[in-house]
C-alpha atoms as a PDB file:
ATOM      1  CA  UNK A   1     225.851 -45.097  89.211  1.00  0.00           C
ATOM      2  CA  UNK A   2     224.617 -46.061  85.769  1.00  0.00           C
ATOM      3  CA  UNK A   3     222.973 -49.235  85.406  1.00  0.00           C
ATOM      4  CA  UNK A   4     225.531 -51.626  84.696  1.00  0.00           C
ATOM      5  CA  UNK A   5     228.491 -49.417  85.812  1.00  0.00           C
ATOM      6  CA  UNK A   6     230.867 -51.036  88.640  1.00  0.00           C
ATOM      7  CA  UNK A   7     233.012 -49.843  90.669  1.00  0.00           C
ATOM      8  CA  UNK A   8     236.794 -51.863  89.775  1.00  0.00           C
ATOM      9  CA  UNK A   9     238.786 -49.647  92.539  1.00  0.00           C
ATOM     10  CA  UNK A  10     238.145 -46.645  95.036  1.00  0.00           C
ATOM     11  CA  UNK A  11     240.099 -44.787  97.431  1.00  0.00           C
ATOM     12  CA  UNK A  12     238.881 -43.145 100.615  1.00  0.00           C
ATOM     13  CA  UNK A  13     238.052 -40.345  98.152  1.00  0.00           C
ATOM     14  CA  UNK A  14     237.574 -41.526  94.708  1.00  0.00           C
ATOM     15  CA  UNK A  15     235.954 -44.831  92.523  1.00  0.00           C
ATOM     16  CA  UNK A  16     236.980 -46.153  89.286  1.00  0.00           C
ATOM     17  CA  UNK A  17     233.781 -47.374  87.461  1.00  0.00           C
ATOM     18  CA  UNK A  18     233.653 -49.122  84.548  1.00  0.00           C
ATOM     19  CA  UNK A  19     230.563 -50.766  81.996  1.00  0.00           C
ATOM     20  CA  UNK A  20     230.765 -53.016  79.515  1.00  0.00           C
ATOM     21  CA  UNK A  21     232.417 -51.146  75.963  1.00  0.00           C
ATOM     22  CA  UNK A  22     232.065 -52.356  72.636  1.00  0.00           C
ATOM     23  CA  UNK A  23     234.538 -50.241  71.062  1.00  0.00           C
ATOM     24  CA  UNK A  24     236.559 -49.037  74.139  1.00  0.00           C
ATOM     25  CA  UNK A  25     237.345 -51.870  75.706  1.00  0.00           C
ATOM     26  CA  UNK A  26     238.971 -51.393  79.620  1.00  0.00           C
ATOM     27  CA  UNK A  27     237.914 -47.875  79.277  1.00  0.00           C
ATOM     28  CA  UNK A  28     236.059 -46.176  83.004  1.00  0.00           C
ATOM     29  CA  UNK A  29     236.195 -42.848  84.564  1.00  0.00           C
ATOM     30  CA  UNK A  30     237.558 -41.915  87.835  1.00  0.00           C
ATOM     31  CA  UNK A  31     235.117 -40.311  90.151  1.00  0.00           C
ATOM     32  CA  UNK A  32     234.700 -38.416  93.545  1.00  0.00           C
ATOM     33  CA  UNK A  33     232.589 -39.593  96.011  1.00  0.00           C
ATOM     34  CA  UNK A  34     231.304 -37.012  97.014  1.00  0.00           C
ATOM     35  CA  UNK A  35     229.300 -34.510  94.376  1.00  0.00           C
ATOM     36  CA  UNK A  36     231.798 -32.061  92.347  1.00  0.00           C
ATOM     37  CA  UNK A  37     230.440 -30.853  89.161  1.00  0.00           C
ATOM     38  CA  UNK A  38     233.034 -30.250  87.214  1.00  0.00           C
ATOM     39  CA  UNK A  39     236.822 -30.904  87.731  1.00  0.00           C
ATOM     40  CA  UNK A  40     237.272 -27.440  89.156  1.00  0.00           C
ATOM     41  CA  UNK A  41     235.453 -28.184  92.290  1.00  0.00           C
ATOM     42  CA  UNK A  42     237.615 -31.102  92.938  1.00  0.00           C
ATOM     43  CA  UNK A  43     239.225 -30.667  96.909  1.00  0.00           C
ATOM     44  CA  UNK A  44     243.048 -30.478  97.147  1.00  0.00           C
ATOM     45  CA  UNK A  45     242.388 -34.166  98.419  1.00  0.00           C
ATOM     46  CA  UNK A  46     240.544 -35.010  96.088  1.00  0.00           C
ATOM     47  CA  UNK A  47     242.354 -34.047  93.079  1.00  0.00           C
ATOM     48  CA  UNK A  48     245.356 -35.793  94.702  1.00  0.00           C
ATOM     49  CA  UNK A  49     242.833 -39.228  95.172  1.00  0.00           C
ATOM     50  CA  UNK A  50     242.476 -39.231  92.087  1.00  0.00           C
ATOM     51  CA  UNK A  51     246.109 -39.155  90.573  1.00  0.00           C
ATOM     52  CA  UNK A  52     246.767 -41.804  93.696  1.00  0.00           C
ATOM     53  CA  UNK A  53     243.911 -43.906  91.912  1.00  0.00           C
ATOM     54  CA  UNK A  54     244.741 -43.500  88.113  1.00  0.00           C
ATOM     55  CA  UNK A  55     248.443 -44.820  89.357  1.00  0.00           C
ATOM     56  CA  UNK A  56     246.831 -47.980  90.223  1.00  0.00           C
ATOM     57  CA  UNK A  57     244.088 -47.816  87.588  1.00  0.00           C
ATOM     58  CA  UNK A  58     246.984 -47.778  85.019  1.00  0.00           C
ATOM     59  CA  UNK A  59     248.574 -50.936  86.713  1.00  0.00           C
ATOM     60  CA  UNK A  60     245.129 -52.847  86.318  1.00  0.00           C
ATOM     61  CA  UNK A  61     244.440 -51.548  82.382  1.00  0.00           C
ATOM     62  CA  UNK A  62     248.314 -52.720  81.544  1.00  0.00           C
ATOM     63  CA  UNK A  63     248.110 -56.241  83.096  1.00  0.00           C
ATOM     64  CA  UNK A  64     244.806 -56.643  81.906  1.00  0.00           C
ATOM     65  CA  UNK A  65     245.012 -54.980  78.512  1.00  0.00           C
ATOM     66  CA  UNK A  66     248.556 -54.590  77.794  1.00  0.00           C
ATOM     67  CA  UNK A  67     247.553 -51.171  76.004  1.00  0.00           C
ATOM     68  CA  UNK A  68     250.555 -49.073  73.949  1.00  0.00           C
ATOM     69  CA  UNK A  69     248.915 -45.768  75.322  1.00  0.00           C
ATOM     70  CA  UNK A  70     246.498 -44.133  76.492  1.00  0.00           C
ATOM     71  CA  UNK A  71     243.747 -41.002  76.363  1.00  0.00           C
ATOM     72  CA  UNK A  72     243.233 -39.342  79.785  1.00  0.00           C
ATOM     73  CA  UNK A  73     241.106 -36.349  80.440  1.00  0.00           C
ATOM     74  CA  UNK A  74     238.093 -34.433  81.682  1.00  0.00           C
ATOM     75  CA  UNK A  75     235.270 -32.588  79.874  1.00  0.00           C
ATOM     76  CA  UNK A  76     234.362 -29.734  82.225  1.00  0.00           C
ATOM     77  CA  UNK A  77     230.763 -28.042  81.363  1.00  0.00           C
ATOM     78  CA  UNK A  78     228.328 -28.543  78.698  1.00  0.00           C
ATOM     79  CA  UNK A  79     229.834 -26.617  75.938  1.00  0.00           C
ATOM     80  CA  UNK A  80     233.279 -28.780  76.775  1.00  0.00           C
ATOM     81  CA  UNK A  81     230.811 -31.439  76.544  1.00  0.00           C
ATOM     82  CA  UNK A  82     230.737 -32.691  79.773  1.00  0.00           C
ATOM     83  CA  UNK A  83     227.225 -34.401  80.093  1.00  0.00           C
ATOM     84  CA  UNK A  84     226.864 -36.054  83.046  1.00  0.00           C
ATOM     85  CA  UNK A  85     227.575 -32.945  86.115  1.00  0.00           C
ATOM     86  CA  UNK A  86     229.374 -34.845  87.912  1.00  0.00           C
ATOM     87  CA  UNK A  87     232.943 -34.356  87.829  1.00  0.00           C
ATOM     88  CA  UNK A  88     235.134 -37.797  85.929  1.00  0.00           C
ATOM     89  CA  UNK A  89     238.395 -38.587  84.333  1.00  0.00           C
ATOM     90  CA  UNK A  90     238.127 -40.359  81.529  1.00  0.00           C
ATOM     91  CA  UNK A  91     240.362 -43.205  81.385  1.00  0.00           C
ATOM     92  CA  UNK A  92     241.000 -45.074  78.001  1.00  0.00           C
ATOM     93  CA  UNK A  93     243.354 -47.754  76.922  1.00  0.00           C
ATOM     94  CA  UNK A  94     244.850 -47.214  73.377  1.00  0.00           C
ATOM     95  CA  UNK A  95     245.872 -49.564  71.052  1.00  0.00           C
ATOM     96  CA  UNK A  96     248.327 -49.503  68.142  1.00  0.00           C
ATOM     97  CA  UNK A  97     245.446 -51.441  65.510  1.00  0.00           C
ATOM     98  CA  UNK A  98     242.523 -49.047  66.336  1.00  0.00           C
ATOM     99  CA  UNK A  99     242.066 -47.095  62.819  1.00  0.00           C
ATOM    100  CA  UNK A 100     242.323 -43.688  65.209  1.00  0.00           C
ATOM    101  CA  UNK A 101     245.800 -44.794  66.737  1.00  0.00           C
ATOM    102  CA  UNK A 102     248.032 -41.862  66.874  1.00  0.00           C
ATOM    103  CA  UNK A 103     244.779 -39.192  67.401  1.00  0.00           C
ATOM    104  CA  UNK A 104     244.553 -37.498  70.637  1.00  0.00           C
ATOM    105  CA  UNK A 105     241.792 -35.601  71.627  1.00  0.00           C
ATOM    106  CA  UNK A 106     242.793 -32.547  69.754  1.00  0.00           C
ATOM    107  CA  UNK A 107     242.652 -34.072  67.019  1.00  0.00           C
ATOM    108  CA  UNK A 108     239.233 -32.994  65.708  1.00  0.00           C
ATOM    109  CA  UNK A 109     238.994 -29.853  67.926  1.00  0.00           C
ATOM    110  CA  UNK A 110     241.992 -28.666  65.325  1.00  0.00           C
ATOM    111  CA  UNK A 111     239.681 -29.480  62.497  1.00  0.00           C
ATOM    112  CA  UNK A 112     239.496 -25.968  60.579  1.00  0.00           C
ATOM    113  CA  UNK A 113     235.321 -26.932  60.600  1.00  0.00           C
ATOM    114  CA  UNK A 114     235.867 -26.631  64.634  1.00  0.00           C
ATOM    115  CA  UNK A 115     236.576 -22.830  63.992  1.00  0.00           C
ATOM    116  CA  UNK A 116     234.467 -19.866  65.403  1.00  0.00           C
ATOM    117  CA  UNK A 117     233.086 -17.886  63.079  1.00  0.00           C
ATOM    118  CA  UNK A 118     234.143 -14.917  64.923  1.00  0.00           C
ATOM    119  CA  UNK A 119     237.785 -16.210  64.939  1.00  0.00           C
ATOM    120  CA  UNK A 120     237.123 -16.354  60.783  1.00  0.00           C
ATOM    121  CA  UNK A 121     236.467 -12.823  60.639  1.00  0.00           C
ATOM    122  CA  UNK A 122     240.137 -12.138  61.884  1.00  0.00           C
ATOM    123  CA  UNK A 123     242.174 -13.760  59.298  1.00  0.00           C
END
């Protein structure tokens, strides 16, 4: 774990770990116990842990946060810009005053300066 990382819940399979967030407050990842890179080497059981544990994770963030949504995903490899190789879930609270409210995590990967130049040369 990271230094000041904790682990909130766990499974038999799984831990929810949060830090302390300045700007995403109630924010953690989900993680296996055991080593998995990326999400793709997640076990059947595993990968069913950890939608178990995000159901409860969810029930902690909206009694504690009372959020009006939420961002939920994985990176998966470097150039997906997963940087710790060790495979998480990102788990963020949402909130209807935060100046990106409404963005999702497309949102800037639709940005026509996200393009490939190769992609360009089609058009």
């Amino acid at each position: 774990m990271i230094e000041d990382q904790q682990a909130v819940l766990s499974n038999e399979h799984c831990l929810f770990l949060q830090m302390p967030q300045k700007v995403l407050k109630g924010s953690g990842l989900i993680v296996p116990r055991e080593h998995r890179p990326t999400v793709f080497d997640l076990t059947e059981v595993e990968w069913h842990a950890t939608f178990s544990l995000l159901q409860e994770v969810k029930k902690l963030l909206d009694e504690e946060y009372q959020p009006d949504g939420y961002t939920i995903g994985w990176n998966s490899g470097e150039t997906g810009g997963q940087h710790i190789f060790h495979a998480h879930l990102h788990v963020i609270p949402r909130f209807e005053d935060e100046p990106y409210a409404g963005r999702g995590i497309r949102s800037w990967l639709k940005d026509p300066e996200n393009m490939r130049p190769s992609i360009q040369d089609y058009e």
